[in-house]
C-alpha atoms as a PDB file:
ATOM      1  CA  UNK A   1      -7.993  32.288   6.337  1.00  0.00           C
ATOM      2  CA  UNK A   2      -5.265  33.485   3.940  1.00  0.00           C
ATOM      3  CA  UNK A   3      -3.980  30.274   2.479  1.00  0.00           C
ATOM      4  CA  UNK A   4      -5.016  26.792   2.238  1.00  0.00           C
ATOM      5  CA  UNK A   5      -2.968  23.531   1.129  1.00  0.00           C
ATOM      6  CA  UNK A   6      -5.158  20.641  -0.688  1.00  0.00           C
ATOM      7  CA  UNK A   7      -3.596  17.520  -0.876  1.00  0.00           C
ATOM      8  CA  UNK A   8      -4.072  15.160  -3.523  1.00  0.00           C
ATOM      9  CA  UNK A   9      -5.163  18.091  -6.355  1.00  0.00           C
ATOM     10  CA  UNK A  10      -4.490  15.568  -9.169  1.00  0.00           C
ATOM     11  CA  UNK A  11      -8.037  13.572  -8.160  1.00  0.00           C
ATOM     12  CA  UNK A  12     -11.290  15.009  -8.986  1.00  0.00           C
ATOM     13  CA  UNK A  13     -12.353  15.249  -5.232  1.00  0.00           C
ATOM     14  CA  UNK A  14      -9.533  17.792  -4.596  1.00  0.00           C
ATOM     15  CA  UNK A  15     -10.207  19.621  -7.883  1.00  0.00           C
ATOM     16  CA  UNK A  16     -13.892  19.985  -6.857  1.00  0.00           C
ATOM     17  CA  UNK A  17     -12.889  21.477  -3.350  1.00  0.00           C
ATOM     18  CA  UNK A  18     -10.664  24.178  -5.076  1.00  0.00           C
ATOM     19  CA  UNK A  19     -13.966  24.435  -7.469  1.00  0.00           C
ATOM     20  CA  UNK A  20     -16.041  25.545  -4.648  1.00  0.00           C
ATOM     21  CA  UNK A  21     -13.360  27.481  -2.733  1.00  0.00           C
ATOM     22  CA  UNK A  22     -12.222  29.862  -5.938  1.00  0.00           C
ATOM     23  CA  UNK A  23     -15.810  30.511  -6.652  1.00  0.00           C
ATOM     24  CA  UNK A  24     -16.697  31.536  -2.980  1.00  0.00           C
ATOM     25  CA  UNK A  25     -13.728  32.691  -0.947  1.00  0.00           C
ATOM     26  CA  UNK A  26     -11.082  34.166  -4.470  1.00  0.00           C
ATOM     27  CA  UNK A  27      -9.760  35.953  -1.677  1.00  0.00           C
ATOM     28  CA  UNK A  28      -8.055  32.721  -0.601  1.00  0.00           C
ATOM     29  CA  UNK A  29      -4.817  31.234  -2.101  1.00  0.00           C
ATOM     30  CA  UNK A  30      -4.673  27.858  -3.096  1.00  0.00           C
ATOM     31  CA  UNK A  31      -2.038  25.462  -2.406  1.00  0.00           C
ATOM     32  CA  UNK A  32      -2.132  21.954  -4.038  1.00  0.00           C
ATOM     33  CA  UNK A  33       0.447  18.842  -4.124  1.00  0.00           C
ATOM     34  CA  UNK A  34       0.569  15.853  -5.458  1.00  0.00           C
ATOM     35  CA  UNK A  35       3.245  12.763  -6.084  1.00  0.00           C
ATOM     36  CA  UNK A  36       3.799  13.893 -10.107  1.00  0.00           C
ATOM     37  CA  UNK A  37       2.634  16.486 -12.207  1.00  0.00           C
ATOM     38  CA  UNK A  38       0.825  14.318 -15.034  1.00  0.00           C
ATOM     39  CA  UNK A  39      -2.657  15.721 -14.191  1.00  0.00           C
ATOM     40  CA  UNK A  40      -4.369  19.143 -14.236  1.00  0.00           C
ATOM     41  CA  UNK A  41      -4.174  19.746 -10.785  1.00  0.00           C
ATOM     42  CA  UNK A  42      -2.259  22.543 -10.979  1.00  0.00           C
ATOM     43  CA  UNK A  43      -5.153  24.234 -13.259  1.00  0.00           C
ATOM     44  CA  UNK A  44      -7.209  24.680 -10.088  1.00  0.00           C
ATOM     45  CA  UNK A  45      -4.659  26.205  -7.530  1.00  0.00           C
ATOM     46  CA  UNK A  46      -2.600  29.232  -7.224  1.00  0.00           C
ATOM     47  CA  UNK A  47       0.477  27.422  -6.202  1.00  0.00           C
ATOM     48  CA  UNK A  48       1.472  23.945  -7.368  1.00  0.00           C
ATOM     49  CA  UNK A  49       4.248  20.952  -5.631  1.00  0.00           C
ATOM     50  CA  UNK A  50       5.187  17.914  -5.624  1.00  0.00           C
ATOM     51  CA  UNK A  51       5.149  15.939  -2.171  1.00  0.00           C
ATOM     52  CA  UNK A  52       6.003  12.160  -1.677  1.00  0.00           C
ATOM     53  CA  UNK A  53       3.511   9.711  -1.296  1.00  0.00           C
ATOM     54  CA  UNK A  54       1.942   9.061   1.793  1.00  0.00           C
ATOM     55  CA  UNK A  55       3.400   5.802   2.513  1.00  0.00           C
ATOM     56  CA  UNK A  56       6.833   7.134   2.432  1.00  0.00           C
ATOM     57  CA  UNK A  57       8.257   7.702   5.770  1.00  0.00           C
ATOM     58  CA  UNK A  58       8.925  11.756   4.852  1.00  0.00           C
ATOM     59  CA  UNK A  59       5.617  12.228   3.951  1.00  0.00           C
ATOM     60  CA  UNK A  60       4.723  14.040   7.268  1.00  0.00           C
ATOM     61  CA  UNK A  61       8.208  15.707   7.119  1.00  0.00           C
ATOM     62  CA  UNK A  62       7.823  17.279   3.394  1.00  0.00           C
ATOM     63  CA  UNK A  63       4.088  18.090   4.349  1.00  0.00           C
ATOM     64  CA  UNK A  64       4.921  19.977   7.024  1.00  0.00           C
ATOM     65  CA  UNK A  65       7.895  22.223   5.597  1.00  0.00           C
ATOM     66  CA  UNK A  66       5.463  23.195   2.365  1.00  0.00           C
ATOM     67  CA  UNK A  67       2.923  24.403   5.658  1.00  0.00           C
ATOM     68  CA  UNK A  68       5.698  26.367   7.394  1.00  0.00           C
ATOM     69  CA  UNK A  69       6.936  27.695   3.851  1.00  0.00           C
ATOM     70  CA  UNK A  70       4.175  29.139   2.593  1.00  0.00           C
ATOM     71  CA  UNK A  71       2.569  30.109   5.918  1.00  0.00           C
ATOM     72  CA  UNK A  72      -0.086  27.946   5.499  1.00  0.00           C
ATOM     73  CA  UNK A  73      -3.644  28.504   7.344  1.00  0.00           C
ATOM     74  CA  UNK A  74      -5.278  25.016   7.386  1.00  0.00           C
ATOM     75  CA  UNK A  75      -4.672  21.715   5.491  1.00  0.00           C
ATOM     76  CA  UNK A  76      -7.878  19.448   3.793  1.00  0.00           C
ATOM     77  CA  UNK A  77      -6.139  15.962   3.280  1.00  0.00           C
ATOM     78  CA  UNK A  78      -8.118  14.025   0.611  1.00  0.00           C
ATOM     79  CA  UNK A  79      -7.284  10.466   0.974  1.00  0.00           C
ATOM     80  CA  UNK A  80      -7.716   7.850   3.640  1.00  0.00           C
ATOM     81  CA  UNK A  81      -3.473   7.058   3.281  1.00  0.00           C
ATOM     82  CA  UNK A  82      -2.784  10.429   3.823  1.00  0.00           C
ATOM     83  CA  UNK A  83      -5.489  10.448   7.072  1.00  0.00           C
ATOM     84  CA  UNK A  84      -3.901   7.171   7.904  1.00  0.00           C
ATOM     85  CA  UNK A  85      -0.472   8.655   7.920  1.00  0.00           C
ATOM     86  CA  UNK A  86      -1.670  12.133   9.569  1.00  0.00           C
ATOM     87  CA  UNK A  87      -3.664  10.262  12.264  1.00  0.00           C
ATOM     88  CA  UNK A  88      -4.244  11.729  15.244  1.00  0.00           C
ATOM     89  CA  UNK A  89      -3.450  15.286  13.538  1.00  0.00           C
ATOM     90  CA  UNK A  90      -0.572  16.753  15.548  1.00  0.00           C
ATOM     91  CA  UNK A  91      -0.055  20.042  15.063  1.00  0.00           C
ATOM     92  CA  UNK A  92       2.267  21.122  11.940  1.00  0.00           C
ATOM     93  CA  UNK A  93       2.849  24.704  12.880  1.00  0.00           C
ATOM     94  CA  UNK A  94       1.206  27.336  15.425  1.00  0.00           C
ATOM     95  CA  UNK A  95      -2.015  28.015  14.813  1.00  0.00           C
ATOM     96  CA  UNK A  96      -2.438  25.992  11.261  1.00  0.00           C
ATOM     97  CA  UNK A  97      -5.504  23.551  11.660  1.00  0.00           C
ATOM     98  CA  UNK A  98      -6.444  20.332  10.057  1.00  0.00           C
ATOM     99  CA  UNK A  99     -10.373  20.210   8.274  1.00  0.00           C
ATOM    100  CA  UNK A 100     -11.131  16.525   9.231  1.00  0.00           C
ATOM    101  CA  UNK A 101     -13.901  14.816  10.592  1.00  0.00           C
ATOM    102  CA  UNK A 102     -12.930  14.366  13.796  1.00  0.00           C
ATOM    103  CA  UNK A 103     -10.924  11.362  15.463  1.00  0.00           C
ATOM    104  CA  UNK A 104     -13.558   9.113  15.793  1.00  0.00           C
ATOM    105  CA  UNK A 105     -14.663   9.353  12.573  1.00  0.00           C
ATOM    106  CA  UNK A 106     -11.244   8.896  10.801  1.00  0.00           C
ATOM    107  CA  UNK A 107     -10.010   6.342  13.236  1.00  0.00           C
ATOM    108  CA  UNK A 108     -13.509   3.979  12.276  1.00  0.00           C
ATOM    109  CA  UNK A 109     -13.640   5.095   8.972  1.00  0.00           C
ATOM    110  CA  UNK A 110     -10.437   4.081   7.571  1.00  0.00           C
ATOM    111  CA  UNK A 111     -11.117   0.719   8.235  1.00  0.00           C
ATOM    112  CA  UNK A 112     -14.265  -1.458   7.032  1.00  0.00           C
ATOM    113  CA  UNK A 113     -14.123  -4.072   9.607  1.00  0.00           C
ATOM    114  CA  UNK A 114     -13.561  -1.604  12.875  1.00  0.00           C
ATOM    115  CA  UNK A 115     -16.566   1.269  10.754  1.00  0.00           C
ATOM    116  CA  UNK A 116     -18.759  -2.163  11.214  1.00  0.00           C
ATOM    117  CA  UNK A 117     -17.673  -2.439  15.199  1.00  0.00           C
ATOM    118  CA  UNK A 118     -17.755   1.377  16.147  1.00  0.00           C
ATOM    119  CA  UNK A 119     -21.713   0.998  14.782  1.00  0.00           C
ATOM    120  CA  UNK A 120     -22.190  -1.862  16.952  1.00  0.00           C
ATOM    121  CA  UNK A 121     -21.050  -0.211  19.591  1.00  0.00           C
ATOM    122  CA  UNK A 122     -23.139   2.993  19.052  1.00  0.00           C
ATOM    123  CA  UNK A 123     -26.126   0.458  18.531  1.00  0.00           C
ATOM    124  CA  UNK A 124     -26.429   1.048  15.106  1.00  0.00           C
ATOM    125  CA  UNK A 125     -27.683  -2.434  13.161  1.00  0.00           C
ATOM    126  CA  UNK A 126     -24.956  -3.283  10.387  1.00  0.00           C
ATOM    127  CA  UNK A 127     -24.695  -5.989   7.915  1.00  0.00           C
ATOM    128  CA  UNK A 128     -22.863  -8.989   8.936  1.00  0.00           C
ATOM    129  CA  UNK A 129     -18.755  -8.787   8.511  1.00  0.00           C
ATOM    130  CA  UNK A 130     -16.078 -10.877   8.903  1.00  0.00           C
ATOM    131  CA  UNK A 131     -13.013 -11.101   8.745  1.00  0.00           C
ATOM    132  CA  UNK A 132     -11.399 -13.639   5.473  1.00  0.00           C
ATOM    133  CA  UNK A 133      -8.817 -14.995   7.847  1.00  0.00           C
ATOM    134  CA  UNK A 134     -11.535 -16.345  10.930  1.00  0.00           C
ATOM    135  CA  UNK A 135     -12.732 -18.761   7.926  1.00  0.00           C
ATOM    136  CA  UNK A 136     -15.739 -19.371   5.885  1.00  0.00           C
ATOM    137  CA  UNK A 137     -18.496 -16.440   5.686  1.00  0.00           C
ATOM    138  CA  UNK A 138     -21.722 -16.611   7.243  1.00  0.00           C
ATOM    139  CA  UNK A 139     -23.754 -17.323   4.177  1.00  0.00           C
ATOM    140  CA  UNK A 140     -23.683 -16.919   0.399  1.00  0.00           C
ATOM    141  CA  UNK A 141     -24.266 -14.704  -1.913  1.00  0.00           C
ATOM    142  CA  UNK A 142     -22.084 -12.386   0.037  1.00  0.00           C
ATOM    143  CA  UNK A 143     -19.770  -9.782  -0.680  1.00  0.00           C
ATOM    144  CA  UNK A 144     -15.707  -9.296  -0.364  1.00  0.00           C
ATOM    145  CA  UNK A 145     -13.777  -6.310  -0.345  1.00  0.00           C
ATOM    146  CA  UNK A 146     -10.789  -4.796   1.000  1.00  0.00           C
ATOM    147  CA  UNK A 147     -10.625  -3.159   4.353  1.00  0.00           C
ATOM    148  CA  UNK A 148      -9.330  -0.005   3.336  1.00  0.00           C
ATOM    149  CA  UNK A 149      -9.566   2.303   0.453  1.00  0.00           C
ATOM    150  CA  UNK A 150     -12.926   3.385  -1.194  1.00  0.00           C
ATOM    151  CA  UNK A 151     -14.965   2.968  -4.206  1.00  0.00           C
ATOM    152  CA  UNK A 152     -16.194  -0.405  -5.337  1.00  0.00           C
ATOM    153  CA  UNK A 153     -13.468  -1.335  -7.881  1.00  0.00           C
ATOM    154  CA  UNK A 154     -12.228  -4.271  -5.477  1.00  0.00           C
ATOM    155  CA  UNK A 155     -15.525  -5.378  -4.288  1.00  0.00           C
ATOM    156  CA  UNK A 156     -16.639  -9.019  -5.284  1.00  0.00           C
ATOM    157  CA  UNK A 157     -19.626 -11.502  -4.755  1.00  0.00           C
ATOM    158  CA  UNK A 158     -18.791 -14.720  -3.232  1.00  0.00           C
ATOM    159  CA  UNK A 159     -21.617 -17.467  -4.573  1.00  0.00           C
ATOM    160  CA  UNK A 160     -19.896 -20.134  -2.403  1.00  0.00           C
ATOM    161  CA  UNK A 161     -17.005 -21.650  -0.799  1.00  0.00           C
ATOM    162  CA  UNK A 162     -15.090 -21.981  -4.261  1.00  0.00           C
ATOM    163  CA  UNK A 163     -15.644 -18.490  -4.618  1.00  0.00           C
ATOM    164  CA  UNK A 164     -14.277 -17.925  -0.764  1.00  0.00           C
ATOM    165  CA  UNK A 165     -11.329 -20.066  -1.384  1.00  0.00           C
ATOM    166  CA  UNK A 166     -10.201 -18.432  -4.269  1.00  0.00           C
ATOM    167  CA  UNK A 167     -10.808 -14.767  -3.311  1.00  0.00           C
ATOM    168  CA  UNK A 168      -9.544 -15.345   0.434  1.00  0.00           C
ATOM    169  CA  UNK A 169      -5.675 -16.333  -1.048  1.00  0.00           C
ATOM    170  CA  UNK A 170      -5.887 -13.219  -3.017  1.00  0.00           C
ATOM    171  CA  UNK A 171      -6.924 -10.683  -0.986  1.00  0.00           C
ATOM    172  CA  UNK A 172      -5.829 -12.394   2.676  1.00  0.00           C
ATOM    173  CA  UNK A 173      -6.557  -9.243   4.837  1.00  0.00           C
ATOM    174  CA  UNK A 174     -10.173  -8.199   3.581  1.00  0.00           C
ATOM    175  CA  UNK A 175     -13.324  -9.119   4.581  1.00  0.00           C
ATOM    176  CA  UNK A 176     -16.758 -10.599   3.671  1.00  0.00           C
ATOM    177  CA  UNK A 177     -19.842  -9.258   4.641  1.00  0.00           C
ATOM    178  CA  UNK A 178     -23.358  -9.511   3.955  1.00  0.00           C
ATOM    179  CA  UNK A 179     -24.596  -9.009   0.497  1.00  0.00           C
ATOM    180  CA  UNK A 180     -26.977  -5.789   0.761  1.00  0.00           C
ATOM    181  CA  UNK A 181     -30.032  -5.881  -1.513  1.00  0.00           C
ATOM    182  CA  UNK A 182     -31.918  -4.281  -3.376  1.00  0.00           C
ATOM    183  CA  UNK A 183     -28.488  -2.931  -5.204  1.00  0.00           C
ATOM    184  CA  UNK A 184     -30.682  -0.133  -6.826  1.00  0.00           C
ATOM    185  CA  UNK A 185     -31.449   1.278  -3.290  1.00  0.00           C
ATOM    186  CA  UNK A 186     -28.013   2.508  -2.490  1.00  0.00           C
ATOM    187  CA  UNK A 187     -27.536   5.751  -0.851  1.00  0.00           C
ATOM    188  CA  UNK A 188     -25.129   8.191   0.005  1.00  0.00           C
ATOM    189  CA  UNK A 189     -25.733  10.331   2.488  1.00  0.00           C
ATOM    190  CA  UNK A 190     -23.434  13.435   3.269  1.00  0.00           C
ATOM    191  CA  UNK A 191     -23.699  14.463   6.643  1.00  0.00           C
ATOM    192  CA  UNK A 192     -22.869  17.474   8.658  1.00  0.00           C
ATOM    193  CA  UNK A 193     -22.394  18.151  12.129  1.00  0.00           C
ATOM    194  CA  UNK A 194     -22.166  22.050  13.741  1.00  0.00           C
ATOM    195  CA  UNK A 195     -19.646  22.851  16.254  1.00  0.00           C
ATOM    196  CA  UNK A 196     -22.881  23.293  18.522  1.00  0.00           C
ATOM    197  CA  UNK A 197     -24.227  19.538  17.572  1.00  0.00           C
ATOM    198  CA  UNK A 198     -26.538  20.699  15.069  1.00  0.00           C
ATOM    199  CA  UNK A 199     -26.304  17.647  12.178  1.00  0.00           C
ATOM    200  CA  UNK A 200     -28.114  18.020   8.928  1.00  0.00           C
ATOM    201  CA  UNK A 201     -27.783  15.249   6.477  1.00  0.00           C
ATOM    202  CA  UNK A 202     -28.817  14.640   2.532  1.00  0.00           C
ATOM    203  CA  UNK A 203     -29.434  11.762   1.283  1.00  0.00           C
ATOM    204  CA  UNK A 204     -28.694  10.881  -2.327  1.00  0.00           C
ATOM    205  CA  UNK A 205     -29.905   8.016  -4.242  1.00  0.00           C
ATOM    206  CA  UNK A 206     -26.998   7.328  -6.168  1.00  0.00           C
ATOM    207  CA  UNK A 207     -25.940   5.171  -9.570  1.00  0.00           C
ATOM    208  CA  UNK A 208     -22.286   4.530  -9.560  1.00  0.00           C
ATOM    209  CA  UNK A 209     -20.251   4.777 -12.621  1.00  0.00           C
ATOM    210  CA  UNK A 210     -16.642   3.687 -12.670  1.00  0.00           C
ATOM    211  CA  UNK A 211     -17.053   2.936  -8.781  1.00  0.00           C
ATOM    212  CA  UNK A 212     -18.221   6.373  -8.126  1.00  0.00           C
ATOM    213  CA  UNK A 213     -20.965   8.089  -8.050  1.00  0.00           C
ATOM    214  CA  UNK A 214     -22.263   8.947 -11.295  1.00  0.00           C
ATOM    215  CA  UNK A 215     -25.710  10.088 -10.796  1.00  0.00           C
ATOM    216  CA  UNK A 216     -27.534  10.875  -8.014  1.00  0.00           C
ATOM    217  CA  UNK A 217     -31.170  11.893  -6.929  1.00  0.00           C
ATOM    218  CA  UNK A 218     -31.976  13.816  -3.594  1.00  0.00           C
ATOM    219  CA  UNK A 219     -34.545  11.916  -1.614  1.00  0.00           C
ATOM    220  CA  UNK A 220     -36.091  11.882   1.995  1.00  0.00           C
ATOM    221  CA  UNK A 221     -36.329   8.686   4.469  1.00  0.00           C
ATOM    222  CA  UNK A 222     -36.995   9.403   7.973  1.00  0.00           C
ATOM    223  CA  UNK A 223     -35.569   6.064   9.426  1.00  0.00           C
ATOM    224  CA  UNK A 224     -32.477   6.753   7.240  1.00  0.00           C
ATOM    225  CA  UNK A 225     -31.405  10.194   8.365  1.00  0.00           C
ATOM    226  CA  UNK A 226     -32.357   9.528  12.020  1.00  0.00           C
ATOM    227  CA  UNK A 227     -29.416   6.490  11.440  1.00  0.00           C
ATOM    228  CA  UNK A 228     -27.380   9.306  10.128  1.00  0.00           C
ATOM    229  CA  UNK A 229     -27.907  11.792  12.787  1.00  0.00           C
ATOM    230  CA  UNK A 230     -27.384   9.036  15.312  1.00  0.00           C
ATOM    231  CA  UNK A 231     -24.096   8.067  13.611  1.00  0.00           C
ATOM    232  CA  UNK A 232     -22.597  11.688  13.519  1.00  0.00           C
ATOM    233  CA  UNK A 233     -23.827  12.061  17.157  1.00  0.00           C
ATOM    234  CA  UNK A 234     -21.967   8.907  18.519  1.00  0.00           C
ATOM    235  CA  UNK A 235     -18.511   9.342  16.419  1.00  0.00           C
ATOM    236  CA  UNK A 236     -18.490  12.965  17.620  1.00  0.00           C
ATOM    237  CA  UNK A 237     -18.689  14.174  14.149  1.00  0.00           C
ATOM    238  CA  UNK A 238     -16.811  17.655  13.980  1.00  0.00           C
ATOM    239  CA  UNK A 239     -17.728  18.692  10.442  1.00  0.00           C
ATOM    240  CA  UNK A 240     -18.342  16.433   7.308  1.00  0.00           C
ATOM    241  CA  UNK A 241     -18.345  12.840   6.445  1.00  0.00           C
ATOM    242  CA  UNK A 242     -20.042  10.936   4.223  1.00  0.00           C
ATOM    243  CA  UNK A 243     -21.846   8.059   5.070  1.00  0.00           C
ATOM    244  CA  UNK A 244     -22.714   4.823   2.750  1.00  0.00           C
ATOM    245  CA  UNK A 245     -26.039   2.605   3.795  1.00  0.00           C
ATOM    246  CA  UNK A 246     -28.609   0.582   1.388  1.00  0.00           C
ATOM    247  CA  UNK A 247     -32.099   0.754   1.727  1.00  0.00           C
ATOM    248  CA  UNK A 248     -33.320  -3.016   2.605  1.00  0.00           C
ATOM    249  CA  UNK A 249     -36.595  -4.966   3.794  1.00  0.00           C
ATOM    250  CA  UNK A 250     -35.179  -4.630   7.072  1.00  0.00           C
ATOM    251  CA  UNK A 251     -34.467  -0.723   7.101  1.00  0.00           C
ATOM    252  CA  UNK A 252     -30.898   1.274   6.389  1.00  0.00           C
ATOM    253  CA  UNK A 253     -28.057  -0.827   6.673  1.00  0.00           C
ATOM    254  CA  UNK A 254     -24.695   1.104   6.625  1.00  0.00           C
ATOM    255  CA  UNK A 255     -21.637  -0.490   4.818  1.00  0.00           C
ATOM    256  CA  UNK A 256     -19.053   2.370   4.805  1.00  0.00           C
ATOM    257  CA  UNK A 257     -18.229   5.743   6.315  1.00  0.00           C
ATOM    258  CA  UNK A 258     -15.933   7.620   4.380  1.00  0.00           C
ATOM    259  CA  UNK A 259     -13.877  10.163   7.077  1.00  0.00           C
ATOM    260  CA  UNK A 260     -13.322  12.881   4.453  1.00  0.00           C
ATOM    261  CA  UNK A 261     -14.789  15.068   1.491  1.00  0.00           C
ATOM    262  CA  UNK A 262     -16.099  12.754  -0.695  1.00  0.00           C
ATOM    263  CA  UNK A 263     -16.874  12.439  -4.779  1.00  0.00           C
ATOM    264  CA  UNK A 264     -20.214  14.068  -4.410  1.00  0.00           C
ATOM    265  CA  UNK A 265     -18.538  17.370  -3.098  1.00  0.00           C
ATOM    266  CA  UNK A 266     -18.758  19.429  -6.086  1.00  0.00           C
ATOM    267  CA  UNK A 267     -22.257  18.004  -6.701  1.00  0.00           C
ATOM    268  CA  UNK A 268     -23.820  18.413  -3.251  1.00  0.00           C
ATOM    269  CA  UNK A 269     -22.115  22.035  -3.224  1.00  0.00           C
ATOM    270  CA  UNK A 270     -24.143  23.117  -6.204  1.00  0.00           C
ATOM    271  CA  UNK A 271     -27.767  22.156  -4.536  1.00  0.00           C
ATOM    272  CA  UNK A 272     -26.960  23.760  -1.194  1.00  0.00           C
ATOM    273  CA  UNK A 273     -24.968  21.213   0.806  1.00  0.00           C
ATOM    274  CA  UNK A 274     -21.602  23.706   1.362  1.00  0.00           C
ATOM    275  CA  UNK A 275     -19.708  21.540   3.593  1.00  0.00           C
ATOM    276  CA  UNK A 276     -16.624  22.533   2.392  1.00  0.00           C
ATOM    277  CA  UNK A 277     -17.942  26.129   3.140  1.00  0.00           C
ATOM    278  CA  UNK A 278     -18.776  25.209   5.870  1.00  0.00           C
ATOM    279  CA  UNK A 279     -15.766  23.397   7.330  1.00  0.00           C
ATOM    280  CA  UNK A 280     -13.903  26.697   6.543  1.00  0.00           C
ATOM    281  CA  UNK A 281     -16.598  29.154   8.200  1.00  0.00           C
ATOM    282  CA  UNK A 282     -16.312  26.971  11.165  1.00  0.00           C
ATOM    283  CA  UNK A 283     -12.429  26.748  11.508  1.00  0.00           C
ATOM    284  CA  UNK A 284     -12.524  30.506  11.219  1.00  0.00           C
ATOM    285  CA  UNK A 285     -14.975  30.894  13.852  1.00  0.00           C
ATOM    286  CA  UNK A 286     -18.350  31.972  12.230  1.00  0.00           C
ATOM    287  CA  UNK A 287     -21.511  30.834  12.395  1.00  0.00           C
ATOM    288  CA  UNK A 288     -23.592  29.103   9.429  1.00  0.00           C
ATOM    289  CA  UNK A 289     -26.778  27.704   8.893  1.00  0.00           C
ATOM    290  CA  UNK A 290     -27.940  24.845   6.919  1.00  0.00           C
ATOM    291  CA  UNK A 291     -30.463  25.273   3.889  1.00  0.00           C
ATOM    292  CA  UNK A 292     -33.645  23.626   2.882  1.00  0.00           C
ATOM    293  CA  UNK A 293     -32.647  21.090  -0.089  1.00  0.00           C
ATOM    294  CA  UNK A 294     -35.598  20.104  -1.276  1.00  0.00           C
ATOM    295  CA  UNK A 295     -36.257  16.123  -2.859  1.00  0.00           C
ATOM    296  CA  UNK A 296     -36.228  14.849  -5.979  1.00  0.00           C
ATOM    297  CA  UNK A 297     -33.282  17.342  -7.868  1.00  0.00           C
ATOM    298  CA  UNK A 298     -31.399  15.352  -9.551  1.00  0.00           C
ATOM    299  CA  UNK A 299     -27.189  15.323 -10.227  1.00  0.00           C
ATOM    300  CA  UNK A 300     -24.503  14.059 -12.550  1.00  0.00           C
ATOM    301  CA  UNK A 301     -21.294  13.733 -12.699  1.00  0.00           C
ATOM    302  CA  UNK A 302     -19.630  15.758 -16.252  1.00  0.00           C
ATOM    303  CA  UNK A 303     -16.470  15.693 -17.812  1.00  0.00           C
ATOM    304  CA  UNK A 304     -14.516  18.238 -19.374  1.00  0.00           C
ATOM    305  CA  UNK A 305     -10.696  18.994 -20.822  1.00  0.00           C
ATOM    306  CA  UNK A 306      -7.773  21.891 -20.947  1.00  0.00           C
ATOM    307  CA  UNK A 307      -4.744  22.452 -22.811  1.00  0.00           C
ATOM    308  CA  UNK A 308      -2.102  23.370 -21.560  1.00  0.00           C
ATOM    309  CA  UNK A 309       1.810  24.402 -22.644  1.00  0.00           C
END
């Protein structure tokens, strides 16, 4: 691969896959767009554009003529509207491929309430979920959130009916679901699957700061990574995902599967867990193998600053 276009290069996801790729493959140029220019995206690629946002209707349209002009190898999309939008990944041009997770994964992933079904159907256990328009939840304390997006900045407890009543005529089209506890046992787990069904998952005990994660520890839990591998298995994983569960009295409970590269990229990528390598090595057909990450290494999230003229 000669050129690759990352979407999104104003967030800190997209900044920490052109992180990764500059350090390990310089011989690749960089391509990044964005809806405005009010960021330091452009700091991290070779080439910098503006695009419109994903839920315009020339999104697709604009995406693909910066893909034909700058003869563009493969696209990583960084947000679930632009998957949304993208879904089911037609081709842009001749031979340029998309880095995704695979179908099943995006199509359960972008959406809470059918990420709860497709584990149902894969007999996974999952935490009650509802939707807020079939009525009353199941029981209280309880949680509501949105069906779509990601990070917990729209997630709220529901003590009781009051709570439900007021919550359900603001946010009509989310859901409630079962309040997981212990809340210092959540875990996010990035998981990997080989083009020959190989999956290899680490699990990160995580602290979340600003709705991401801020901190994380690497830990092992046999019942949780056999969930994991079972997951990836039974969405056909092809490549990366990351997966969101919490550690309860009853054993793993999965709340979330996020369909793309996720906050912990940059952080995973420094103890061993390349997926974004990875994804790459794989799309230009070579082989990898998966390290030995051993427990208890801790990460955290840093910030830093430029200037710029």
């Amino acid at each position: 691969m000669k050129r690759i276009l990352i979407t999104g290069i104003g967030g800190d996801i997209a900044q920490g896959v052109a992180i990764i790729l500059r350090e390990n493959r310089p011989e690749i140029q960089l391509f990044g767009v964005d809806v405005h220019a009010q960021h330091g995206g452009h700091l991290f690629v070779d080439h910098f554009s503006l695009i419109p946002s994903a839920s315009t209707s020339d999104y697709l349209d604009v995406l693909k003529k910066k893909v034909i002009e700058h003869n563009i190898d493969a696209v990583i999309l960084m947000s679930e509207p632009e998957l949304n939008v993208s879904f089911p990944f037609l081709e842009l041009a001749s031979g340029v491929k998309w880095i995704t997770a695979g179908a099943k994964v995006v199509d359960a992933g972008l959406d809470k309430f059918k990420t709860i079904e497709a584990l149902i159907d894969i007999r996974v256990p999952v935490p009650w979920t509802t939707l807020v328009g079939s009525g009353y939840p199941i029981a209280y304390p309880c949680i509501l959130k949105n069906r779509t997006g990601s990070g917990s900045g729209a997630v709220f407890v529901v003590k009781n009916s009051v709570d439900a009543d007021y919550l359900a005529k603001q946010y009509p089209d989310a859901i409630f679901q079962e309040l997981l506890e212990p809340n210092d046992r959540e875990v996010t787990c990035a998981v990997y699957r080989r083009k020959d069904g190989k999956v290899f998952t680490l699990l990160m005990l995580r602290r979340l700061t600003g709705g991401f994660t801020g901190w994380a520890k690497v830990i092992k839990h046999d019942a949780a990574t056999e969930m994991c591998e079972k997951i990836a298995k039974g969405l056909d994983l092809q490549g990366s995902m990351n997966i969101q569960m919490r550690l309860t009295e009853k054993g793993p409970r999965v709340f979330e599967i996020n369909p793309r590269f996720s906050s912990t990229v940059l952080m995973r990528h420094r103890l061993g867990f390349s997926d974004v390598l990875w994804a790459i090595d794989e799309a230009e057909g070579k082989l990898i193998n998966f390290p030995e990450i051993p427990k208890d290494q801790m990460m955290a999230r840093v910030q830093s600053a430029n200037i710029y003229l």
